[in-house]
Protein backbone atom coordinates (compact mmCIF):
# COMPACT_ATOMS: atom_id res chain seq x y z
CA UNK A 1 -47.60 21.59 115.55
CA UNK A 2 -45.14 24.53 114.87
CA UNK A 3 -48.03 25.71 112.33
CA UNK A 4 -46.75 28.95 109.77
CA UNK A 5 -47.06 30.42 106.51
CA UNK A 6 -44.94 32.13 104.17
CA UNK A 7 -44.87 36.09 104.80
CA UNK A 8 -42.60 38.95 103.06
CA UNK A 9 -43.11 40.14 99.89
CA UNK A 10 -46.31 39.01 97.97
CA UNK A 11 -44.81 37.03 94.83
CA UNK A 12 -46.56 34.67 92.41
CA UNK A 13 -43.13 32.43 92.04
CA UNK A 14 -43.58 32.44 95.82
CA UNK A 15 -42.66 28.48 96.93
CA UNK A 16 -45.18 26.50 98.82
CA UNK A 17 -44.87 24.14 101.31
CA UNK A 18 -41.95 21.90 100.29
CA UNK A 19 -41.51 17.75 100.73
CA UNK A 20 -37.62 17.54 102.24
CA UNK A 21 -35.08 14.96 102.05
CA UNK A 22 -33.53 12.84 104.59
CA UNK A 23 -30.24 14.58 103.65
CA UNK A 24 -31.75 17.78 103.88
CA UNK A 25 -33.26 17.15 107.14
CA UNK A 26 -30.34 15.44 108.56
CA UNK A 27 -28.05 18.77 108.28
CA UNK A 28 -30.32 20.02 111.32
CA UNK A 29 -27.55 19.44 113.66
CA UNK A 30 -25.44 21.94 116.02
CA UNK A 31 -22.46 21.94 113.46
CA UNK A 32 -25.19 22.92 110.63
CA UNK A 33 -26.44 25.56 112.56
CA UNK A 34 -22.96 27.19 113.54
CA UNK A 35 -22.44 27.00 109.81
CA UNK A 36 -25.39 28.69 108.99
CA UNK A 37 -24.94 31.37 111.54
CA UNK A 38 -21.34 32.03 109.65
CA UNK A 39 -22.69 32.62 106.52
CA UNK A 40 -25.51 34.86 107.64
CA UNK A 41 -22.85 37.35 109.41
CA UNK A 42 -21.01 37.30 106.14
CA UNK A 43 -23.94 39.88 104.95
CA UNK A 44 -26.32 40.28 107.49
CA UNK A 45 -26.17 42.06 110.92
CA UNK A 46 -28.70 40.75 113.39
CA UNK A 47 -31.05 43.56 114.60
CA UNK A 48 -34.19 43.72 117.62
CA UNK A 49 -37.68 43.86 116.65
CA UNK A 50 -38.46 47.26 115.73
CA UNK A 51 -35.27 48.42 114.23
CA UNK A 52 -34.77 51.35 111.72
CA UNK A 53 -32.15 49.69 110.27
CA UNK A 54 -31.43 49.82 106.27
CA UNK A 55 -28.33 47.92 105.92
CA UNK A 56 -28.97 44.31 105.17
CA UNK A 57 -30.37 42.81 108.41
CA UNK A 58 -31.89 39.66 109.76
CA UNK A 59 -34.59 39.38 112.30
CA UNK A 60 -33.53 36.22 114.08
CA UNK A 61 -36.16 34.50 115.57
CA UNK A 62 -36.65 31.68 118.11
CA UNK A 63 -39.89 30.00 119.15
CA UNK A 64 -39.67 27.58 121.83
CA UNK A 65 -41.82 25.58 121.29
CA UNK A 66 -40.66 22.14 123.03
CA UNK A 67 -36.73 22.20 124.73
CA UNK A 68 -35.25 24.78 126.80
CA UNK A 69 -32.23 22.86 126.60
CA UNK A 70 -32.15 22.99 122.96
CA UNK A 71 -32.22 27.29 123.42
CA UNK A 72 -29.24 27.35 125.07
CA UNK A 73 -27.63 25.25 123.18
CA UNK A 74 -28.71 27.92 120.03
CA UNK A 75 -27.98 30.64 122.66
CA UNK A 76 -24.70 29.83 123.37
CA UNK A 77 -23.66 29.16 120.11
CA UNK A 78 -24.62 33.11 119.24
CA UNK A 79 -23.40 34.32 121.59
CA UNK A 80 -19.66 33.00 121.10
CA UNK A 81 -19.77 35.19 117.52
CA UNK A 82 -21.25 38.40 119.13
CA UNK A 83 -24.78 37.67 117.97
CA UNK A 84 -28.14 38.56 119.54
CA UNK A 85 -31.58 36.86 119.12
CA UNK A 86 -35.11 37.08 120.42
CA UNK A 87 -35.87 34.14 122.25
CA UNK A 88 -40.04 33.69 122.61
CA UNK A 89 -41.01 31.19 125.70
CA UNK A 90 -44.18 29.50 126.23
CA UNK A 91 -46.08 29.97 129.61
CA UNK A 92 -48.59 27.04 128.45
CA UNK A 93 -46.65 24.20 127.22
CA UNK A 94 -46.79 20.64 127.60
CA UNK A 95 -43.12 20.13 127.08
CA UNK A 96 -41.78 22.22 129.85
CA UNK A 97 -42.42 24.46 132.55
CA UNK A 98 -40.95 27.86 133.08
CA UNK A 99 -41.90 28.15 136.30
CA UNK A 100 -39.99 25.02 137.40
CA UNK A 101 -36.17 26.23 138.82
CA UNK A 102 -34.43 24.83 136.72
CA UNK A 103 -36.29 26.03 133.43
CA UNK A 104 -36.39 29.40 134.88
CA UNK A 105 -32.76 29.62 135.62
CA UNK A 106 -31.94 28.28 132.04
CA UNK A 107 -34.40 30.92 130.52
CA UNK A 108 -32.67 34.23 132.68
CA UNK A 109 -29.30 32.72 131.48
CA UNK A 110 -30.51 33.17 127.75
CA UNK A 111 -31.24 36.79 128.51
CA UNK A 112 -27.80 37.59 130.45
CA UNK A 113 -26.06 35.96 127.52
CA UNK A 114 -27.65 39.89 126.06
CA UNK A 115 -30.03 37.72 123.52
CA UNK A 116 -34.13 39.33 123.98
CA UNK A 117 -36.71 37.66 125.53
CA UNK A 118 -40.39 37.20 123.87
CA UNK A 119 -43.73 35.48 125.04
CA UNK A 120 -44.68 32.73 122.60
CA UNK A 121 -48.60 32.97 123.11
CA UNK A 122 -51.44 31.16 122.94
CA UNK A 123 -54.87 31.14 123.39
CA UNK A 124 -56.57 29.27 126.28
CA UNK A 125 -59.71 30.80 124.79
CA UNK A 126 -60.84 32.22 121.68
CA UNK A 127 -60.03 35.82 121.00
CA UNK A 128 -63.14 36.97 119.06
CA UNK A 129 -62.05 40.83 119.95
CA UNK A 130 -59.06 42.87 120.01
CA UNK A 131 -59.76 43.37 123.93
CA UNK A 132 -59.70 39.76 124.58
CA UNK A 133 -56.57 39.00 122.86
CA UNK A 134 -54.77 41.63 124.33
CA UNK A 135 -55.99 40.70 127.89
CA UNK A 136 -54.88 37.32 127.50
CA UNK A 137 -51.23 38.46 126.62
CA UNK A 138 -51.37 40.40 129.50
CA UNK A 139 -51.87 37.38 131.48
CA UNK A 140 -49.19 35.66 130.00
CA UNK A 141 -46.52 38.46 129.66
CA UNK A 142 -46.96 38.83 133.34
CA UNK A 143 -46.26 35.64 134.13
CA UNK A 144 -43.22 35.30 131.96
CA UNK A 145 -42.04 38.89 133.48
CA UNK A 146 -41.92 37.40 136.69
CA UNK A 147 -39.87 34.18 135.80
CA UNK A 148 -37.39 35.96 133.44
CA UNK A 149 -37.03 39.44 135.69
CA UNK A 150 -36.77 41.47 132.20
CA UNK A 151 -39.57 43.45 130.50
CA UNK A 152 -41.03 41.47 127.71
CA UNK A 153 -41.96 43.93 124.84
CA UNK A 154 -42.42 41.36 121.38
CA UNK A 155 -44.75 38.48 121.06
CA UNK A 156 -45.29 35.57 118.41
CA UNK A 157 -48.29 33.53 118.01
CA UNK A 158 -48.18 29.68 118.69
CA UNK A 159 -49.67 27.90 115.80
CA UNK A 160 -51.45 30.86 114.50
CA UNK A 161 -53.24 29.07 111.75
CA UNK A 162 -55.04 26.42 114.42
CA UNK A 163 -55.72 29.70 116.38
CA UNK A 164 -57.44 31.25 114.15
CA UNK A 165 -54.56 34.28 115.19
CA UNK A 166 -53.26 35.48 111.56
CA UNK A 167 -55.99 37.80 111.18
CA UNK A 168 -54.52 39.81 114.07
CA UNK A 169 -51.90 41.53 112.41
CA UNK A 170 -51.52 45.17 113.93
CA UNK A 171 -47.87 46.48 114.56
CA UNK A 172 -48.68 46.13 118.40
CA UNK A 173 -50.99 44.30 121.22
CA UNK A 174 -51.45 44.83 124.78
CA UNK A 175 -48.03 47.07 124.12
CA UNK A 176 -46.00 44.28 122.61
CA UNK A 177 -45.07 44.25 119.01
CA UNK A 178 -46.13 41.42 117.07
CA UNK A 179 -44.29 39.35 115.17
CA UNK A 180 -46.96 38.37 112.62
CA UNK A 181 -47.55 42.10 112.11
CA UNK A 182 -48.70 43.03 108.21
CA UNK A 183 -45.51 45.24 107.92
CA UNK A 184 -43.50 42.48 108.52
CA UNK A 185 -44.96 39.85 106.05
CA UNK A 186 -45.10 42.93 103.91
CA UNK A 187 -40.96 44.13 103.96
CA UNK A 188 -39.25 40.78 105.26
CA UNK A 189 -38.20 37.57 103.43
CA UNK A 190 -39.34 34.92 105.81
CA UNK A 191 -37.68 31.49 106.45
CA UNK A 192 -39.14 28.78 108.66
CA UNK A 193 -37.95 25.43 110.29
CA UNK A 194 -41.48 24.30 111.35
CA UNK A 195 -41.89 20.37 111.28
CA UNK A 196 -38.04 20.32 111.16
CA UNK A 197 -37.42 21.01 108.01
CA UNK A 198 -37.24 24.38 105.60
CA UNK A 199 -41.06 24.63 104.51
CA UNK A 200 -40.38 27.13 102.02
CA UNK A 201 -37.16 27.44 100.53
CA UNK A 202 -33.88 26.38 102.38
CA UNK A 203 -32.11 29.17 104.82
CA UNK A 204 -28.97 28.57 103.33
CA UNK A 205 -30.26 29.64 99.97
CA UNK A 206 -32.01 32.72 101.30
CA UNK A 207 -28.47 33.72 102.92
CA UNK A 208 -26.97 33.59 99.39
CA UNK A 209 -29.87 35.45 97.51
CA UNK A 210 -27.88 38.76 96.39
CA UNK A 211 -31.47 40.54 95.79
CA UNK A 212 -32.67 40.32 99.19
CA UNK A 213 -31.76 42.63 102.46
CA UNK A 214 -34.75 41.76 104.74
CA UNK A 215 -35.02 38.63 106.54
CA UNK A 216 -37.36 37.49 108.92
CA UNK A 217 -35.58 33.65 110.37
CA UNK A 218 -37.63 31.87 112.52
CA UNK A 219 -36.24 28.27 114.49
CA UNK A 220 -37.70 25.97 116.89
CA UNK A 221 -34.65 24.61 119.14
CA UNK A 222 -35.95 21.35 119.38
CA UNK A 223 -35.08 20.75 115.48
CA UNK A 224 -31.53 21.39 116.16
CA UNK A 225 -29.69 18.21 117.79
CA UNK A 226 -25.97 17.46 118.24
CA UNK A 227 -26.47 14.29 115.80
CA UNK A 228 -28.84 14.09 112.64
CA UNK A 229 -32.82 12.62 113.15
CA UNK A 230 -35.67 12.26 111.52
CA UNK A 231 -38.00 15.04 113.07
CA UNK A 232 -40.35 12.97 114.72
CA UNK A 233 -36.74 11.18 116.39
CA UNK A 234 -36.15 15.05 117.70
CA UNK A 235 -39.32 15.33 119.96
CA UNK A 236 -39.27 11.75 120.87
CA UNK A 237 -35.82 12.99 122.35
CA UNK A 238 -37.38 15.95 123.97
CA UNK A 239 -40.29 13.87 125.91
CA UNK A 240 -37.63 11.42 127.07
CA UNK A 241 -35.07 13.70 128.00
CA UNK A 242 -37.75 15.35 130.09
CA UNK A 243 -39.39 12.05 131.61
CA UNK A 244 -35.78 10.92 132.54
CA UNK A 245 -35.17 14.29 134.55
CA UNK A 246 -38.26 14.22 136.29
CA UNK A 247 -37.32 10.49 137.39
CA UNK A 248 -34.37 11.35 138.39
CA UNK A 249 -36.24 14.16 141.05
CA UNK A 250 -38.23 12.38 142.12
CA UNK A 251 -35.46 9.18 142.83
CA UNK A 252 -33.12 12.23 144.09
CA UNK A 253 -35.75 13.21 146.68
CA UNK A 254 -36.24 10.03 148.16
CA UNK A 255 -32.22 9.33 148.31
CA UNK A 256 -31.84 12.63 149.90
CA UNK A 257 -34.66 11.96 152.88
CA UNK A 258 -33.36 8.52 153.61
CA UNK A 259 -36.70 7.05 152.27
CA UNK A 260 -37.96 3.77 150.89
CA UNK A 261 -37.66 3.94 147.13
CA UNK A 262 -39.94 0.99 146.13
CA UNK A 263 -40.94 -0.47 142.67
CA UNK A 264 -42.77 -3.33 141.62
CA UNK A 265 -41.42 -6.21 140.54
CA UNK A 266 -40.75 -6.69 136.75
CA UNK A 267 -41.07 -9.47 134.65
């Protein structure tokens, strides 16, 4: 889950995949993450997909992977310093749904907060061929159009290495630029929270580097938690939060109706 590889600048000193600590881990939390965001402005502005810009900038990344919840959270926390980020949302994931009215009206609130809105695809088939990739993101980015009433003009691939997906690394598909483009491995830094912890070398150290200007950060909300976890502990929250809150519908509907809410008897 939350598959990636180092991209930017082709290095032999490059890191690989790291093992983390349990302190390292444990400063995923909302506090960390304001703290982080406070250093990066110190140096970095935060610019779209696509931008021409040659001051020191950040790409600024979100893939939802698991909590909608957790984006806002992330969202909201941006937007109280001015910031903007591209938010990608799935259309085919287990852990929500954004057609559901309440996912739907926490998604359009990301994008009136001013951050950008993505599609986070994946595959329900494989894409042997150019035309079959890009037909399949026009599925989706029609879909996601239609829940988030904004034009959705950047994708990101969803576990590209399972996919098979790295190989398709053109600047654009099916009109959409793409975040795993070559260009961008090529000119950006990246940094990556997959698994819930820094896989290649920590954000906080990238933010201090004095060499680099380019950075590509990419975050899954569901890492990010008011109190510290283990990362496993994080989605174990998500799939509980979310069984809890479909409960509660369905208790609220029967309440609501006057109906017979029955159980069986426990022992």
């Amino acid at each position: 889950m939350n598959a990636e590889v180092a991209v930017g600048p082709a290095r032999a000193d490059r890191p690989q995949t790291r093992q983390p600590s349990a302190e390292e881990f444990a400063q995923f939390i909302d506090e960390g993450y304001g703290r982080i965001l406070d250093l990066a402005t110190t140096r970095y502005s935060f610019e779209p997909y696509g931008t021409a810009a040659e001051r020191p900038h950040a790409l600024w990344r979100h893939d939802v992977d698991m909590s909608v919840h957790r984006a806002v959270a992330m969202a909201d926390a941006e937007a109280s310093r001015g910031l903007a980020a591209t938010y990608f949302f799935r259309c085919r994931s287990d852990f929500y749904n954004v057609f559901e009215p309440t996912i739907a009206r926490l998604v359009r609130r990301i994008g009136e907060m001013g951050h950008a809105i993505g599609l986070h695809f994946e595959a329900d088939a494989p894409c042997e061929s150019i035309d079959s990739l890009e037909a399949q993101l026009d599925e989706q980015r029609v879909l996601l159009e239609t829940v988030t009433r904004t034009t959705v003009t950047v994708f990101s691939f969803h576990n590209p290495e399972v996919t098979g997906l790295l190989a398709m690394d053109a600047e654009q598909y099916a009109g959409m630029r793409n975040t795993y483009a070559a260009s961008l491995r090529r000119d950006y830094t990246y940094v990556s929270d997959s698994n819930g912890y820094w896989r290649f070398t920590p954000l906080e150290h990238v933010l201090r580097s004095p060499s680099l200007t380019r950075i590509h950060v990419l975050t899954h909300p569901e890492w990010w938690t008011p109190h510290p976890m283990a990362p496993r502990d994080r989605i174990v929250r998500c799939v509980d939060g979310r069984a809890r809150a479909v409960l509660h519908d369905y208790d609220d509907v029967l309440r609501r109706s006057g109906r017979l809410n029955i159980t069986g008897a426990r022992s």
